[in-house]
PDB file of N, CA and C in Angstrom:
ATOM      1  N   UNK A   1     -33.974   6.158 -17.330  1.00  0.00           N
ATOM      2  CA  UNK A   1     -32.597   5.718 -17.473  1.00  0.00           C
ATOM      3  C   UNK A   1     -32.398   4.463 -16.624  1.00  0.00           C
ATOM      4  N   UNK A   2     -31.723   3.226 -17.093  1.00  0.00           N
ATOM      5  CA  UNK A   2     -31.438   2.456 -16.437  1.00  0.00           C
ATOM      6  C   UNK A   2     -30.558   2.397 -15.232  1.00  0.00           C
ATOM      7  N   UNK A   3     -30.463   1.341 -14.443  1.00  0.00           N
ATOM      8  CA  UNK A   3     -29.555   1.864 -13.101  1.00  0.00           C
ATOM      9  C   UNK A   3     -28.540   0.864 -13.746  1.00  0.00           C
ATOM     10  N   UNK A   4     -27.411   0.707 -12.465  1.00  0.00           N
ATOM     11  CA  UNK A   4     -25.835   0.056 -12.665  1.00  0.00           C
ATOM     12  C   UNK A   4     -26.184  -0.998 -13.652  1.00  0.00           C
ATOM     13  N   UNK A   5     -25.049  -1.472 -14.332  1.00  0.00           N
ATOM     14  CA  UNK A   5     -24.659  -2.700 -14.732  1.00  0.00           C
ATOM     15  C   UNK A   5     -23.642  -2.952 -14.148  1.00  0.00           C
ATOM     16  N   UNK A   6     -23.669  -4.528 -13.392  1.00  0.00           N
ATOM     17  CA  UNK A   6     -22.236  -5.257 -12.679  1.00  0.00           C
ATOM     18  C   UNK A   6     -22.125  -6.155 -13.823  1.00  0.00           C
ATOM     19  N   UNK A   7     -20.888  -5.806 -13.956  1.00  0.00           N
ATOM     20  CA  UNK A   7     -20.159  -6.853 -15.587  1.00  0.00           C
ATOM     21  C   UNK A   7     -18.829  -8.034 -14.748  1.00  0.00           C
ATOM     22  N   UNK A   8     -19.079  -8.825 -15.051  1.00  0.00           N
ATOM     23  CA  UNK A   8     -17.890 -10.025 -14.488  1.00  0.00           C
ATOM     24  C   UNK A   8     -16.985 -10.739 -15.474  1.00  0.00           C
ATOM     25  N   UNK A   9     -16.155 -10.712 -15.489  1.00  0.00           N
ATOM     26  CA  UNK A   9     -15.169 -11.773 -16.529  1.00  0.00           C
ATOM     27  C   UNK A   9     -13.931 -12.577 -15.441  1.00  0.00           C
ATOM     28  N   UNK A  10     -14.210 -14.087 -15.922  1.00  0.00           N
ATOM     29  CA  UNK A  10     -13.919 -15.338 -15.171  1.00  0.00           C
ATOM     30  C   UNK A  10     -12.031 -14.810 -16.204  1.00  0.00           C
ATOM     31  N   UNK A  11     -11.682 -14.298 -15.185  1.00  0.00           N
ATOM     32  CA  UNK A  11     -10.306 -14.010 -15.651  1.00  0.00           C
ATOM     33  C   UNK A  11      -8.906 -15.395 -14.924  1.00  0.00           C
ATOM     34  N   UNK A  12      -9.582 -16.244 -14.518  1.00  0.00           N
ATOM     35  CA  UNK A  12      -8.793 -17.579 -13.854  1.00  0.00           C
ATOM     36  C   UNK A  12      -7.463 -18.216 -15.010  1.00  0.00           C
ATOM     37  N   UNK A  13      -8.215 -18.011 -16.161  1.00  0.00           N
ATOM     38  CA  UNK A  13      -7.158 -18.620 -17.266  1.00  0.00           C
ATOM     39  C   UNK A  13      -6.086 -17.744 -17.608  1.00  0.00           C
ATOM     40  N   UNK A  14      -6.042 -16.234 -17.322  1.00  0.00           N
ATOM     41  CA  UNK A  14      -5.362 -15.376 -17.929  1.00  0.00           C
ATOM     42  C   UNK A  14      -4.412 -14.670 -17.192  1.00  0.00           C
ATOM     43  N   UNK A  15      -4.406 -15.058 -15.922  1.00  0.00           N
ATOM     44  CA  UNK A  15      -3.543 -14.492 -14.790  1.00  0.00           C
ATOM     45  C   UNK A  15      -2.747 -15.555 -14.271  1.00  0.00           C
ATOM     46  N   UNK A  16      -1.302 -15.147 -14.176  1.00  0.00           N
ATOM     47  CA  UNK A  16      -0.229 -15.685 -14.109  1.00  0.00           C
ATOM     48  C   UNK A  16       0.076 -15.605 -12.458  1.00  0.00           C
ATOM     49  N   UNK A  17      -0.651 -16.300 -11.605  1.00  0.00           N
ATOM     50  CA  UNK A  17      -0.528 -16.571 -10.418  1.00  0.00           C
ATOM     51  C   UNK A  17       0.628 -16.334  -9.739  1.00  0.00           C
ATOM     52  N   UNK A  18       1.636 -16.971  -9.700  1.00  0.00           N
ATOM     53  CA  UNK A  18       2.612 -16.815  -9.286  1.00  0.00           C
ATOM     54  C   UNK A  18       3.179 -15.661  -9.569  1.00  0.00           C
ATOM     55  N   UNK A  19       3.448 -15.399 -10.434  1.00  0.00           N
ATOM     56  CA  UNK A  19       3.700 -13.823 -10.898  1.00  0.00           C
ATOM     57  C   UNK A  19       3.222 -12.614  -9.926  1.00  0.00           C
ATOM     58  N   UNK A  20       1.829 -12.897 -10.206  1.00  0.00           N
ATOM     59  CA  UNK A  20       0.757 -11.684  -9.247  1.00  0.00           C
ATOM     60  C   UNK A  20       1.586 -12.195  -8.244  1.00  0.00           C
ATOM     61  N   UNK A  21       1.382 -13.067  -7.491  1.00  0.00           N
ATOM     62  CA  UNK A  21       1.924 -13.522  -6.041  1.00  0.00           C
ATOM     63  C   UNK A  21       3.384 -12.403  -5.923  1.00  0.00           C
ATOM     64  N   UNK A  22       4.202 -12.856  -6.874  1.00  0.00           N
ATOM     65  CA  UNK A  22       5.764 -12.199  -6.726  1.00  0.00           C
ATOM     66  C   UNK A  22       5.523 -10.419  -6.620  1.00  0.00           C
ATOM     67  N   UNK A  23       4.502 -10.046  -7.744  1.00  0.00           N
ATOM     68  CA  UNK A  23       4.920  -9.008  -7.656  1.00  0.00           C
ATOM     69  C   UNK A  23       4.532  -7.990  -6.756  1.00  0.00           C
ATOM     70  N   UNK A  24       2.597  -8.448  -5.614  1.00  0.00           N
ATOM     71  CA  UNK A  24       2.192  -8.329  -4.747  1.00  0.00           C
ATOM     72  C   UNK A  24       3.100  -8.370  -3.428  1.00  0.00           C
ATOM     73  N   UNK A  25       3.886  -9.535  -3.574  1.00  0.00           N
ATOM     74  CA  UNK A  25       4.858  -9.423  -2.450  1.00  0.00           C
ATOM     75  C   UNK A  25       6.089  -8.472  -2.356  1.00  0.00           C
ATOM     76  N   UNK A  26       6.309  -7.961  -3.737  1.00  0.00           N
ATOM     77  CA  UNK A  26       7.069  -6.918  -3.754  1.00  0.00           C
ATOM     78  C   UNK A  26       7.120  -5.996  -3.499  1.00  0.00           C
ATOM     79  N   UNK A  27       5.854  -5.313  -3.970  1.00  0.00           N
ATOM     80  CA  UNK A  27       5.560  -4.083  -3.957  1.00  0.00           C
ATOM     81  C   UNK A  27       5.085  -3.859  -2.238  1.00  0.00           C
ATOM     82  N   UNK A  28       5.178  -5.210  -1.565  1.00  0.00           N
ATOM     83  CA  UNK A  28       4.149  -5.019   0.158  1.00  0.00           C
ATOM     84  C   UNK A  28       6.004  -5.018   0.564  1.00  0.00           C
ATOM     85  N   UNK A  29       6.783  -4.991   0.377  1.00  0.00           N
ATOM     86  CA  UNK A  29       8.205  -4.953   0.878  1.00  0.00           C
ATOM     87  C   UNK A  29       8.416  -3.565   0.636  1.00  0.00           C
ATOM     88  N   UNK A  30       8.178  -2.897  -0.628  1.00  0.00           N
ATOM     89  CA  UNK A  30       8.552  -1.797  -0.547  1.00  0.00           C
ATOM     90  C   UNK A  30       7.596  -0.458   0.444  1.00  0.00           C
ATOM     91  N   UNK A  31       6.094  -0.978   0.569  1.00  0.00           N
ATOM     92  CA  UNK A  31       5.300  -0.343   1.093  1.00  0.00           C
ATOM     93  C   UNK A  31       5.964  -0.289   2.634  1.00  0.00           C
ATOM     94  N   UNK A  32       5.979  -1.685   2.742  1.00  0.00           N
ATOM     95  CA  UNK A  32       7.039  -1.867   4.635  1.00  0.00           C
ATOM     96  C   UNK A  32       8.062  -0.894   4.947  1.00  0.00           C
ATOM     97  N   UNK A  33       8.664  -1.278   3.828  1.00  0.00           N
ATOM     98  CA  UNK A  33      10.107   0.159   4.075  1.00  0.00           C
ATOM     99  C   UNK A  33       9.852   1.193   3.851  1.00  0.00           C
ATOM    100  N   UNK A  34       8.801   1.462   3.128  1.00  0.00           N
ATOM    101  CA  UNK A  34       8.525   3.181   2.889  1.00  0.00           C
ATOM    102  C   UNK A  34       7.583   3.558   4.578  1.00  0.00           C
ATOM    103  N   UNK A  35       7.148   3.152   5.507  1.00  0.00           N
ATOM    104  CA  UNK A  35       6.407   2.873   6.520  1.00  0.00           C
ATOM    105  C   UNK A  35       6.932   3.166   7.570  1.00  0.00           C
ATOM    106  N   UNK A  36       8.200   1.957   7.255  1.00  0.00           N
ATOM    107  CA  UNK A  36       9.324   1.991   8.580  1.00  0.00           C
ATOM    108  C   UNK A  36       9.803   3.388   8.418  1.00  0.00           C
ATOM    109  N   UNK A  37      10.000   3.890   7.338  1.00  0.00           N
ATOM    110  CA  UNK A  37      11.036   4.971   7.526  1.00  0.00           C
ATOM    111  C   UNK A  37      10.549   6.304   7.744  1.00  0.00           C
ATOM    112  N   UNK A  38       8.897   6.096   7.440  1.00  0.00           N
ATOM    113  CA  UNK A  38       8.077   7.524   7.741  1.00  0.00           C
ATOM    114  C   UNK A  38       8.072   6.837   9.709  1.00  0.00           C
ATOM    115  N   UNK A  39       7.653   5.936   9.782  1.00  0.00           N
ATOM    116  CA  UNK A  39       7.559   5.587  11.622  1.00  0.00           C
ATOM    117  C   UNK A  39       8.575   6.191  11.905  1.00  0.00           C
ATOM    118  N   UNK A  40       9.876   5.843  11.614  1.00  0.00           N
ATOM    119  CA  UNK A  40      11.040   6.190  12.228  1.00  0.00           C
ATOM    120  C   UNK A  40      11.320   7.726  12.446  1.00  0.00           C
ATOM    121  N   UNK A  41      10.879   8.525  11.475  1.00  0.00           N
ATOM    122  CA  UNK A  41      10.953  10.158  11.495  1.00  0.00           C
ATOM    123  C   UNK A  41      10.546  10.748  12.515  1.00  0.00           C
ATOM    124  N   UNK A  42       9.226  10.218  12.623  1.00  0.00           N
ATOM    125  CA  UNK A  42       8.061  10.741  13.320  1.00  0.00           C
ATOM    126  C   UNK A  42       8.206  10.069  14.532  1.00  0.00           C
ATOM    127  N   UNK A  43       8.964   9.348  14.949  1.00  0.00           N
ATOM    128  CA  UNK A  43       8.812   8.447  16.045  1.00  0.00           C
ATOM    129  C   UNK A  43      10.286   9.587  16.978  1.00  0.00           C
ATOM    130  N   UNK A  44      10.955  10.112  15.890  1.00  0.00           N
ATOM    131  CA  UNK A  44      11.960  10.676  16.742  1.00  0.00           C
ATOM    132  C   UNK A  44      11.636  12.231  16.975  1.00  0.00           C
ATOM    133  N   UNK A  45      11.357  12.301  18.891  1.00  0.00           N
ATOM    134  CA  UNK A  45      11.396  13.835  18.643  1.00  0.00           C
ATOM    135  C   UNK A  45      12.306  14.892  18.344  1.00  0.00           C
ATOM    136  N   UNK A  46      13.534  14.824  17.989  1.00  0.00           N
ATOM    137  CA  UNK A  46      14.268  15.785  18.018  1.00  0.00           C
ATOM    138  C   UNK A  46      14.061  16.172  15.912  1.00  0.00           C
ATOM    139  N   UNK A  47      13.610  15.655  15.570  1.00  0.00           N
ATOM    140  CA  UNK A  47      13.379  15.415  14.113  1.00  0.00           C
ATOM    141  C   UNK A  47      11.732  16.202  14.160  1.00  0.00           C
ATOM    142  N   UNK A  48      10.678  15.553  14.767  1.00  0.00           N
ATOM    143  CA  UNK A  48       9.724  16.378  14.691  1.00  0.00           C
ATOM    144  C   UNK A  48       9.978  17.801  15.220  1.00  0.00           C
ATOM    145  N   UNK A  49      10.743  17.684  16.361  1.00  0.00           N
ATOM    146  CA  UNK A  49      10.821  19.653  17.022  1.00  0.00           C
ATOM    147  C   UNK A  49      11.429  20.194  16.006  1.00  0.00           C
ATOM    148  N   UNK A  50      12.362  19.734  14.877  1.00  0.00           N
ATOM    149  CA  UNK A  50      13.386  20.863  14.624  1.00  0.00           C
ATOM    150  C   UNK A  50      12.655  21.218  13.134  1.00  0.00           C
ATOM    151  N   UNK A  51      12.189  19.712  12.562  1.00  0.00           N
ATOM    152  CA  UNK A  51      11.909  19.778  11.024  1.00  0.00           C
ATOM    153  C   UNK A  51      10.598  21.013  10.747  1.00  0.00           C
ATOM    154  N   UNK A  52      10.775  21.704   9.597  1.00  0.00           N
ATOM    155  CA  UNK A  52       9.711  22.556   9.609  1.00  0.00           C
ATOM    156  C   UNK A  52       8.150  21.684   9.314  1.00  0.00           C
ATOM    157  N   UNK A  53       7.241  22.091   9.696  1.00  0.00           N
ATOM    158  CA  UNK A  53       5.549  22.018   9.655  1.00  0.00           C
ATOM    159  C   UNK A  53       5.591  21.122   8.464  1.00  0.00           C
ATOM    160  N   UNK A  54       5.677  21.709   7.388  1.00  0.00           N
ATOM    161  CA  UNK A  54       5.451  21.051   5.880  1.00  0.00           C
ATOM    162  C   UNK A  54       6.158  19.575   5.705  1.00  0.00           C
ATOM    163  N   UNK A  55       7.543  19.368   5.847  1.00  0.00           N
ATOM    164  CA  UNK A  55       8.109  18.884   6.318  1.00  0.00           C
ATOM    165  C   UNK A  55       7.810  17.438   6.898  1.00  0.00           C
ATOM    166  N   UNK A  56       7.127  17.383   8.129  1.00  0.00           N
ATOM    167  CA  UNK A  56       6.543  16.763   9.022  1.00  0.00           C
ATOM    168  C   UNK A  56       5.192  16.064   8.277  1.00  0.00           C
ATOM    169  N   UNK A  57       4.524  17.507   7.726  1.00  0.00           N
ATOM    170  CA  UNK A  57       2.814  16.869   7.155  1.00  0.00           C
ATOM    171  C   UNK A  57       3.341  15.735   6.212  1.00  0.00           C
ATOM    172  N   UNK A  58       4.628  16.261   5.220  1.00  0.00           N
ATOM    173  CA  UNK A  58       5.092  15.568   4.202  1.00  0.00           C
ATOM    174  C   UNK A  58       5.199  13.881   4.813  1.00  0.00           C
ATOM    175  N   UNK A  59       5.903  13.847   5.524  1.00  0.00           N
ATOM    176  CA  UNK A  59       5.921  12.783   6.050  1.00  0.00           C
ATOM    177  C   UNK A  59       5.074  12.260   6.987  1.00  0.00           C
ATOM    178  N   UNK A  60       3.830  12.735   7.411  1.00  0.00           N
ATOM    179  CA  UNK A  60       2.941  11.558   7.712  1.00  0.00           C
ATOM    180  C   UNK A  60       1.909  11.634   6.600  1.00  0.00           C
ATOM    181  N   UNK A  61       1.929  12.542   5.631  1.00  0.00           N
ATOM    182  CA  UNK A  61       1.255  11.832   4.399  1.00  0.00           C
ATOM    183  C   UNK A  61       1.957  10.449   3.458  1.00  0.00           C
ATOM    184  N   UNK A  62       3.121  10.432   3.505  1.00  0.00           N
ATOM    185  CA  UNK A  62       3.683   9.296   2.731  1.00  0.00           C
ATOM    186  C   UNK A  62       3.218   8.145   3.933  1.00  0.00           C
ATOM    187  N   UNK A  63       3.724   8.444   5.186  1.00  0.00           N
ATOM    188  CA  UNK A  63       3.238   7.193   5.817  1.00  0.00           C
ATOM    189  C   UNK A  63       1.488   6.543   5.789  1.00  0.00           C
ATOM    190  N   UNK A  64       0.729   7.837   6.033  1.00  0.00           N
ATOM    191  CA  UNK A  64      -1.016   7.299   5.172  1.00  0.00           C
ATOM    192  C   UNK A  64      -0.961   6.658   3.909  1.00  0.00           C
ATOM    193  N   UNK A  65      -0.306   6.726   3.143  1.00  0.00           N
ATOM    194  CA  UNK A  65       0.062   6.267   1.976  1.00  0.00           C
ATOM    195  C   UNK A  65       0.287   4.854   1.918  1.00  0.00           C
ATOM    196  N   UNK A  66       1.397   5.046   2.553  1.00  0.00           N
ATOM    197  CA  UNK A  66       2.112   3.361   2.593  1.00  0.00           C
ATOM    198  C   UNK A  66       1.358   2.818   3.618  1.00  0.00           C
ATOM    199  N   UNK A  67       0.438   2.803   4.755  1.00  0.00           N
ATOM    200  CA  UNK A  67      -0.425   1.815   5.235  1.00  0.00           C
ATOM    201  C   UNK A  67      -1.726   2.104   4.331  1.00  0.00           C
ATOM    202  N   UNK A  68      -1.900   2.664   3.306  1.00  0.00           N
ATOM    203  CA  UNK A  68      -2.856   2.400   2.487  1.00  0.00           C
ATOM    204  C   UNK A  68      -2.367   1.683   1.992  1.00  0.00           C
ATOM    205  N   UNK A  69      -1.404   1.428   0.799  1.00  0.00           N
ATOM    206  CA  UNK A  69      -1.075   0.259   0.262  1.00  0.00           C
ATOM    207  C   UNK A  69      -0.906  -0.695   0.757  1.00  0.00           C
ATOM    208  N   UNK A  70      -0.442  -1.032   1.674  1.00  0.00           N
ATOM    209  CA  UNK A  70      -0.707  -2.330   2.786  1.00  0.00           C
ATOM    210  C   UNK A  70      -1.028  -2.639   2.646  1.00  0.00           C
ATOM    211  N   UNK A  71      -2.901  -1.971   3.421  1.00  0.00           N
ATOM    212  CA  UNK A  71      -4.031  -2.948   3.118  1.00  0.00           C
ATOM    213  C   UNK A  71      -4.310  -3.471   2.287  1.00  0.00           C
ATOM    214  N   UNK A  72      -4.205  -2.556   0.848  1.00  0.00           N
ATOM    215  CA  UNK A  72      -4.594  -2.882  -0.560  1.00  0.00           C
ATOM    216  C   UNK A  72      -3.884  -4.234  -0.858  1.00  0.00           C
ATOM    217  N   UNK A  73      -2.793  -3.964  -0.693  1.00  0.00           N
ATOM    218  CA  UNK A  73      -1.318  -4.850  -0.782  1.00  0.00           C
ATOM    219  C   UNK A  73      -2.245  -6.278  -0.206  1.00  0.00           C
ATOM    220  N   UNK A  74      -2.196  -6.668   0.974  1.00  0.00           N
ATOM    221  CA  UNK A  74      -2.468  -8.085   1.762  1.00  0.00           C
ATOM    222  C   UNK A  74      -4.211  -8.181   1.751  1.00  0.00           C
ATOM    223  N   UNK A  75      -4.949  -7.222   1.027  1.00  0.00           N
ATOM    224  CA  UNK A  75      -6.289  -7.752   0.763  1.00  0.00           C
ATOM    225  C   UNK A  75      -5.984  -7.952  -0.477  1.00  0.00           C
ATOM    226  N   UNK A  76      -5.229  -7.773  -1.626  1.00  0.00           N
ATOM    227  CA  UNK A  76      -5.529  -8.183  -2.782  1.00  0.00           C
ATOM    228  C   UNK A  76      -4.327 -10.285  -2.877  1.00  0.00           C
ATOM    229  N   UNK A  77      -3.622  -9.879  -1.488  1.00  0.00           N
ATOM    230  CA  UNK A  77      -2.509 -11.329  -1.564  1.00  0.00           C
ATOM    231  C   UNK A  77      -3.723 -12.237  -1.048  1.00  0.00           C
ATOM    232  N   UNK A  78      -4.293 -11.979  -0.008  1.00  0.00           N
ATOM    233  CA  UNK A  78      -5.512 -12.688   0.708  1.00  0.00           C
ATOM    234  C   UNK A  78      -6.749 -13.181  -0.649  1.00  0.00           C
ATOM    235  N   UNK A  79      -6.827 -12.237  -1.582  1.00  0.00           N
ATOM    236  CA  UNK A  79      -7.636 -12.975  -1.982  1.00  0.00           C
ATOM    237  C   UNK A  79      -7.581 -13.553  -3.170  1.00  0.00           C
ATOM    238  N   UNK A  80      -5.965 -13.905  -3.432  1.00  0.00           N
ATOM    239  CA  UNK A  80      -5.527 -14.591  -4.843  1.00  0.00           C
ATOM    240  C   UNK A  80      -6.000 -16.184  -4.607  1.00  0.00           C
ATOM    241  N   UNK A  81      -6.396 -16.950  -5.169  1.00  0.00           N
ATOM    242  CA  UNK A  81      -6.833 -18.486  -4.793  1.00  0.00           C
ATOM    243  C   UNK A  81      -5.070 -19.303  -4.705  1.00  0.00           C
ATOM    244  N   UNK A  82      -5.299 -19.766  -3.768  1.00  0.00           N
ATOM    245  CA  UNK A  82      -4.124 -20.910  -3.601  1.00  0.00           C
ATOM    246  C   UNK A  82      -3.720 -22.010  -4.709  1.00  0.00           C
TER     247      UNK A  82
END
């Protein structure tokens, strides 16, 4: 059996730059605020003591979340060509 094939397509003509740009920057605004507002939960103790267990996990899984998209977010803005 053969091993991988890496397949490439020069997609430069077909992507609407600015666009990607807009909508990359959008979606990294909403990732920010979804971030801030899991920080902010978790940042307050009277919110972690009282909120139940699940609760809590709930919200530092959305926050893993939204600094995953981040990265994704500003490595995919980083590597749009100028």
């Amino acid at each position: 059996m053969p091993g991988p094939i890496d397949v490439a397509l020069d997609t430069r003509g077909s992507i609407d730059l600015a666009a990607e740009r807009a909508r990359l920057t959008k979606d990294r605004a909403a990732a920010e605020k979804e971030a801030a507002q899991a920080r902010a939960k978790l940042d307050n103790p009277a919110f972690v003591g009282k909120a139940p267990e699940p609760v809590v996990a709930k919200i530092r899984d959305r926050l893993a979340v939204a600094e995953a998209d981040l990265t994704r977010i500003n490595a995919a803005l980083e590597a749009l060509p100028s």
